[in-house]
N, C-alpha and C. Protein backbone atom coordinates (compact mmCIF):
# COMPACT_ATOMS: atom_id res chain seq x y z
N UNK A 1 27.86 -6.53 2.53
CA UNK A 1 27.64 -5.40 3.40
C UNK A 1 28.58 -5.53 4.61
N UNK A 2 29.47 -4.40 4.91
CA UNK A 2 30.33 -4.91 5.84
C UNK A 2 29.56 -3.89 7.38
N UNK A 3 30.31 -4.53 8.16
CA UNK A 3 29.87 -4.29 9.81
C UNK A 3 29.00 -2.54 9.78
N UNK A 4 30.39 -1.72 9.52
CA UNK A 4 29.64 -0.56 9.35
C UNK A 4 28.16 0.37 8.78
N UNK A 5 28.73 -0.29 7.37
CA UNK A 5 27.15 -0.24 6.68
C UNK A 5 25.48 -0.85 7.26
N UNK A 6 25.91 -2.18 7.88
CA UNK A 6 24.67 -2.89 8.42
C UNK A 6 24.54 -1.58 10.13
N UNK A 7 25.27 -0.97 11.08
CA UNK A 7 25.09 -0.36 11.86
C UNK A 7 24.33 0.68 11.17
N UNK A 8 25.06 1.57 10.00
CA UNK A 8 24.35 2.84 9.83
C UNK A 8 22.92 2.42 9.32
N UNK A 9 22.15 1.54 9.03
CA UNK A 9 20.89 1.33 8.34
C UNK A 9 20.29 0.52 9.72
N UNK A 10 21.09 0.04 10.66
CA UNK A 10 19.92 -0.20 11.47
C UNK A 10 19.53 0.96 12.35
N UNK A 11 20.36 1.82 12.56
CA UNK A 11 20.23 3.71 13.27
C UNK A 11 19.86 4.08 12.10
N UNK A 12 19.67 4.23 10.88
CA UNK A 12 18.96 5.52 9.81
C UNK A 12 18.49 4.91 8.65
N UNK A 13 18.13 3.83 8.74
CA UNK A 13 17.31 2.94 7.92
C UNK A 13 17.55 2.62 7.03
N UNK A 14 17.08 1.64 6.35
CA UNK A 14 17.43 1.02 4.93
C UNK A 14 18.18 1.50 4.13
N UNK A 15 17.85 2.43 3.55
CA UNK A 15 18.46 3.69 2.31
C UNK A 15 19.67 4.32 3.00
N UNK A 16 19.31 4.22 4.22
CA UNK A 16 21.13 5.23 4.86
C UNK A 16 22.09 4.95 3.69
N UNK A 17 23.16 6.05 3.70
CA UNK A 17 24.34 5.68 3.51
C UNK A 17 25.77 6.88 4.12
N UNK A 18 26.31 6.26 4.77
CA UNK A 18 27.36 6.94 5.67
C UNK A 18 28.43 7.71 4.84
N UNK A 19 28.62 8.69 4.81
CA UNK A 19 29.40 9.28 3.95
C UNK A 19 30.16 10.59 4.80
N UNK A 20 31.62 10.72 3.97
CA UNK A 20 32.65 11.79 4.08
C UNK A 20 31.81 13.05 4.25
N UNK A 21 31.91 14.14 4.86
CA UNK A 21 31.05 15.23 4.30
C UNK A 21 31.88 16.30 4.81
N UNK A 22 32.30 17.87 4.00
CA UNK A 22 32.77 18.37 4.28
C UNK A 22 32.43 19.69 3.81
N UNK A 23 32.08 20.63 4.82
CA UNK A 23 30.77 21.91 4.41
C UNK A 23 31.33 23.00 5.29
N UNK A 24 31.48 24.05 3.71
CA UNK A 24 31.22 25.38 4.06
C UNK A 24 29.94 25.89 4.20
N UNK A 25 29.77 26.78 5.54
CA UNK A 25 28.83 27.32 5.92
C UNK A 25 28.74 28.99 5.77
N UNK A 26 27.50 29.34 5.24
CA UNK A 26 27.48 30.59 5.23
C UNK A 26 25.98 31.12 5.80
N UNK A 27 25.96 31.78 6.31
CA UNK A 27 24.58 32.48 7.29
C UNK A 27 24.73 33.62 6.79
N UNK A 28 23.68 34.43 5.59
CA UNK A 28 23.15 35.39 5.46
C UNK A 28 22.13 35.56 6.22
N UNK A 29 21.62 35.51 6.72
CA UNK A 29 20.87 36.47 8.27
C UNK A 29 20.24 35.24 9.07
N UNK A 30 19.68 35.66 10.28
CA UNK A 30 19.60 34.69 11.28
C UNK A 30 18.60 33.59 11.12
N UNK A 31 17.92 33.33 10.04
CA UNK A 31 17.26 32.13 9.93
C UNK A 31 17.68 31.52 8.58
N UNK A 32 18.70 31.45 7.92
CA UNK A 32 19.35 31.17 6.29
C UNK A 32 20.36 30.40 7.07
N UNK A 33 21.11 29.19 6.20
CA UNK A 33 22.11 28.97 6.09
C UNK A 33 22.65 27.99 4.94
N UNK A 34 23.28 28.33 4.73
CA UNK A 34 23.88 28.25 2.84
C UNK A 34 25.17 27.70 2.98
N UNK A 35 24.76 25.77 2.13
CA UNK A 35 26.06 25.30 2.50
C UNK A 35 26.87 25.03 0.90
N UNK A 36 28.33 25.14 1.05
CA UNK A 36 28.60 24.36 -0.34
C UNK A 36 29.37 23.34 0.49
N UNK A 37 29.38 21.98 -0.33
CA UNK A 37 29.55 20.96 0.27
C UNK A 37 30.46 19.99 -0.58
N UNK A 38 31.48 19.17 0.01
CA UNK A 38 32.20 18.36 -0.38
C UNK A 38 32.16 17.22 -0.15
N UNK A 39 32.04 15.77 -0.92
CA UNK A 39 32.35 14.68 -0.11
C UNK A 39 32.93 13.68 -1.17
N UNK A 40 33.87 13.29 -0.71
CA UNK A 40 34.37 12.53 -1.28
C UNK A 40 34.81 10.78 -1.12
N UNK A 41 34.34 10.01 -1.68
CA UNK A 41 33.97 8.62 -1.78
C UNK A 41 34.76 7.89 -2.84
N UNK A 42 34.56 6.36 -2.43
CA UNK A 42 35.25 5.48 -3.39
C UNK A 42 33.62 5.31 -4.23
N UNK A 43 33.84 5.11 -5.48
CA UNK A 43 32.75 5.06 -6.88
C UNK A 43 31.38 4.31 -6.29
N UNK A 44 31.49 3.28 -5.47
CA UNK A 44 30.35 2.19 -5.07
C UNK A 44 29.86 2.80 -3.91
N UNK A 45 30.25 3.71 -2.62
CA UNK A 45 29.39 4.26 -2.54
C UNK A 45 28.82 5.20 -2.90
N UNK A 46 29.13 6.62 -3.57
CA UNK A 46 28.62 7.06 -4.92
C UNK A 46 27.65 6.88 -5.03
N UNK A 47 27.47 5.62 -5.82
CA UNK A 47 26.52 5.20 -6.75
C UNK A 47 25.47 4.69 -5.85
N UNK A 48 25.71 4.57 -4.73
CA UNK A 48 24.71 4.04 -3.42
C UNK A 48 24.04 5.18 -2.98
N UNK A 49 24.57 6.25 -2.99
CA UNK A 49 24.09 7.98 -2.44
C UNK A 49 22.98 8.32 -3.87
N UNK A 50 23.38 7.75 -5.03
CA UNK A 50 23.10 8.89 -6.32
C UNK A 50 22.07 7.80 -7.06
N UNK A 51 22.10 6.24 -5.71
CA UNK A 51 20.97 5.51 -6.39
C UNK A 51 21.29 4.87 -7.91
N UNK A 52 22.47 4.92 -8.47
CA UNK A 52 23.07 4.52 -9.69
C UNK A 52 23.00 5.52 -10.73
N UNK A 53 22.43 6.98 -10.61
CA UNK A 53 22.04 7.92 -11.82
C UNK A 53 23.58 8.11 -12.70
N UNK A 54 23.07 8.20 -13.97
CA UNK A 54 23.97 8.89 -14.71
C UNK A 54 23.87 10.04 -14.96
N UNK A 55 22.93 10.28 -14.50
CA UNK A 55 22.71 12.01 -14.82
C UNK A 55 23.72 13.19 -13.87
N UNK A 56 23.85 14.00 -14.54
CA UNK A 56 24.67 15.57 -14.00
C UNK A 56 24.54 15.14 -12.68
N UNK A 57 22.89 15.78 -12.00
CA UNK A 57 22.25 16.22 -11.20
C UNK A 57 21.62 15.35 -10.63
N UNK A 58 21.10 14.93 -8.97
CA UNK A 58 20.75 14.48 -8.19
C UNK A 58 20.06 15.40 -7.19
N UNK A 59 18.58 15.07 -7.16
CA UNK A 59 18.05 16.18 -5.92
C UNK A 59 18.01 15.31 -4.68
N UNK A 60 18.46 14.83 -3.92
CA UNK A 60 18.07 14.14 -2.44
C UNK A 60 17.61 14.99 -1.68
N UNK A 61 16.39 14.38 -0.83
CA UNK A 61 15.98 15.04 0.69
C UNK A 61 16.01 14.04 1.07
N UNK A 62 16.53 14.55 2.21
CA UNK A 62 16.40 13.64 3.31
C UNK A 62 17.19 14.44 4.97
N UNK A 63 17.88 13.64 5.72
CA UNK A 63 18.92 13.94 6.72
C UNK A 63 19.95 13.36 6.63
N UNK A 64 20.53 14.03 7.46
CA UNK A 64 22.40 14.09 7.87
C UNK A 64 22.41 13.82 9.31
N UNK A 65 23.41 12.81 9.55
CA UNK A 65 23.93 12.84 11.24
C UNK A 65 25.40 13.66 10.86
N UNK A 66 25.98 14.74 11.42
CA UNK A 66 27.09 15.76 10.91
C UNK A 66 27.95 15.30 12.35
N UNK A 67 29.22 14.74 12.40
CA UNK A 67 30.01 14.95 13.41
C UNK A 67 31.43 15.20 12.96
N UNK A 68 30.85 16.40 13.51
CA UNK A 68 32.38 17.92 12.68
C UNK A 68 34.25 16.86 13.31
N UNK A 69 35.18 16.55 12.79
CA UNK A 69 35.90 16.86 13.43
C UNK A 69 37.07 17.86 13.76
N UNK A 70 36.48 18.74 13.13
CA UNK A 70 37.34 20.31 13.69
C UNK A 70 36.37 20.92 12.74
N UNK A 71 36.30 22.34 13.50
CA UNK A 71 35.34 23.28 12.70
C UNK A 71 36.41 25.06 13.06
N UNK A 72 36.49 25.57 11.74
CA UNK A 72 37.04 26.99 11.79
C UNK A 72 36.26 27.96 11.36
N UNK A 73 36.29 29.12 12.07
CA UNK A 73 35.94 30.40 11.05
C UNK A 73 37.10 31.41 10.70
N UNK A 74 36.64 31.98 9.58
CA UNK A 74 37.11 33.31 9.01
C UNK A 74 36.24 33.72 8.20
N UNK A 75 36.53 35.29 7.87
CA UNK A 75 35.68 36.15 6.72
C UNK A 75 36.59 36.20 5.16
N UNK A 76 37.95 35.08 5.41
CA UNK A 76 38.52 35.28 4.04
C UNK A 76 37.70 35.20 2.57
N UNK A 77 37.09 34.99 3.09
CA UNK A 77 36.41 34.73 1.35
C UNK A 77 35.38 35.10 1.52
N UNK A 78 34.90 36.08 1.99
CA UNK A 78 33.79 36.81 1.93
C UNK A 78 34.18 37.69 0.46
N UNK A 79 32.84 37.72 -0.52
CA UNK A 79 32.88 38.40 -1.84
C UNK A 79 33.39 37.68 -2.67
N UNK A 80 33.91 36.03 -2.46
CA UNK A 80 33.77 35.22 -3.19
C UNK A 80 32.87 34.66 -4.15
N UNK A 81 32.10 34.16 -3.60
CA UNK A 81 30.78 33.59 -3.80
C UNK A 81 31.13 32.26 -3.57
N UNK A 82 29.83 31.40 -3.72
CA UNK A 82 30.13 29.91 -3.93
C UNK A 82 31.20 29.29 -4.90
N UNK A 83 30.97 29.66 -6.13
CA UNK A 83 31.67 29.01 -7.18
C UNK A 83 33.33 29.60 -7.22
N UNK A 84 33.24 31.01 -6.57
CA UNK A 84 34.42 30.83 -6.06
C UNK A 84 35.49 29.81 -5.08
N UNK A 85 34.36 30.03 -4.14
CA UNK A 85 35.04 29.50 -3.28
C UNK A 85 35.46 27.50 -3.05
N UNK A 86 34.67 26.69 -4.44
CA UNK A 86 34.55 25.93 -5.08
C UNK A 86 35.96 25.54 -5.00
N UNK A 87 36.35 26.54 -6.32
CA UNK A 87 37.44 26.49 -7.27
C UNK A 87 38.82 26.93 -6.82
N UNK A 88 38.48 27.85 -5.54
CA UNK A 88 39.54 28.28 -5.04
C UNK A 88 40.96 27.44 -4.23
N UNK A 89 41.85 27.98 -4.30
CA UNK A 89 42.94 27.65 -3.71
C UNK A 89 42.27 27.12 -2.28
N UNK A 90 41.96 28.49 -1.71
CA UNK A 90 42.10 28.95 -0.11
C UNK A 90 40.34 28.14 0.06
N UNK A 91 39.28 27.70 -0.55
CA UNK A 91 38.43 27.01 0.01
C UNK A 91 38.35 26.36 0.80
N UNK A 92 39.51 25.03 0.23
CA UNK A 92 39.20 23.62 1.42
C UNK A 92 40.69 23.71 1.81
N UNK A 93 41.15 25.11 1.79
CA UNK A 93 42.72 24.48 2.27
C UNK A 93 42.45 25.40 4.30
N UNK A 94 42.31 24.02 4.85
CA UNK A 94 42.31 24.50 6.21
C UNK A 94 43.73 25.49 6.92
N UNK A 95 45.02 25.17 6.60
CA UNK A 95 45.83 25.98 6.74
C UNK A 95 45.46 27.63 6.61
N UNK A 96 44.72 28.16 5.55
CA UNK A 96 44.42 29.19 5.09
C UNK A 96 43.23 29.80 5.97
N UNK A 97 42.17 28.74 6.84
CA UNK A 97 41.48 28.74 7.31
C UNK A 97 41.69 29.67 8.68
N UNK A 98 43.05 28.73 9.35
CA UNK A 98 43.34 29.02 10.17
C UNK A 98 44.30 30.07 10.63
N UNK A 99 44.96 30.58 9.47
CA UNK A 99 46.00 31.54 9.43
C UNK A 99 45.26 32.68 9.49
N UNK A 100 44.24 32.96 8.72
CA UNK A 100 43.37 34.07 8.69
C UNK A 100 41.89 34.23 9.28
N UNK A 101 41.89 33.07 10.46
CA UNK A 101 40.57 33.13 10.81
C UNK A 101 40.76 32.38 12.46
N UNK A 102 40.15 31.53 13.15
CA UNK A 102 40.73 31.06 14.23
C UNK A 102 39.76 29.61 14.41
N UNK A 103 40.30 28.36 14.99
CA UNK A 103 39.45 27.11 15.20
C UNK A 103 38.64 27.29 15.92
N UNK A 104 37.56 26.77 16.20
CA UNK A 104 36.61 26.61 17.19
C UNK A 104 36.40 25.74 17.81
N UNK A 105 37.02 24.38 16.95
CA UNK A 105 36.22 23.06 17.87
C UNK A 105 38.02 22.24 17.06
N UNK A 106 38.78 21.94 17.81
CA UNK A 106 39.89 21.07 18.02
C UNK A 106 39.74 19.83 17.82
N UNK A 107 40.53 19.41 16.39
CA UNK A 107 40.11 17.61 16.14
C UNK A 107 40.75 17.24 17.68
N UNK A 108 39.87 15.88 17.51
CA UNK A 108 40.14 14.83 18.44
C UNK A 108 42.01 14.40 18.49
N UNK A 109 42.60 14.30 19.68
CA UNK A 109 43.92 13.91 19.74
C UNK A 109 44.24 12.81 19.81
């Protein structure tokens, strides 16, 4: 267990596990919000998040500590849907984000 890992489980307990996370947000009306979500990991932690399953599907509840480092909006992909916006080019490509929409919160310099 290296330095990091032993910090995140003594702040979020045993089972923590610290992970990449990277989420589109969508708010259909003022108490909804609908994320599709990305994260991407080396295999061992993975298998630390998913508990070792081989299966498809994984339901977790639990919490998130989220610290954005840059956050954008636009309406480009509105009438996408999720699985569009999945698969799409213009999803996770922030360039596209920002050309057609504007930053809100400026990574760290």
């Amino acid at each position: 267990m290296d330095g990091d890992e032993l910090y995140t489980r003594a702040m979020f307990g045993v089972n923590a596990v610290h992970i990449p996370l990277n989420l589109i947000l969508q708010n259909p009306d003022e108490s909804t919000l609908v994320a599709v979500v990305q994260a991407r990991m080396k295999p061992e932690l993975l298998a630390k998040l998913t508990r070792g399953s081989k299966m498809t599907h994984q339901l977790i509840l639990g919490d998130a500590v989220i610290r954005p480092r840059i956050v954008a909006e636009s309406n480009h992909l509105c009438g996408v849907g999720f699985a569009g916006i999945m698969t799409s080019a213009d999803g996770w490509n922030m360039e596209e984000w920002i050309k057609k929409g504007k930053i809100l919160l400026e990574p760290d310099k």
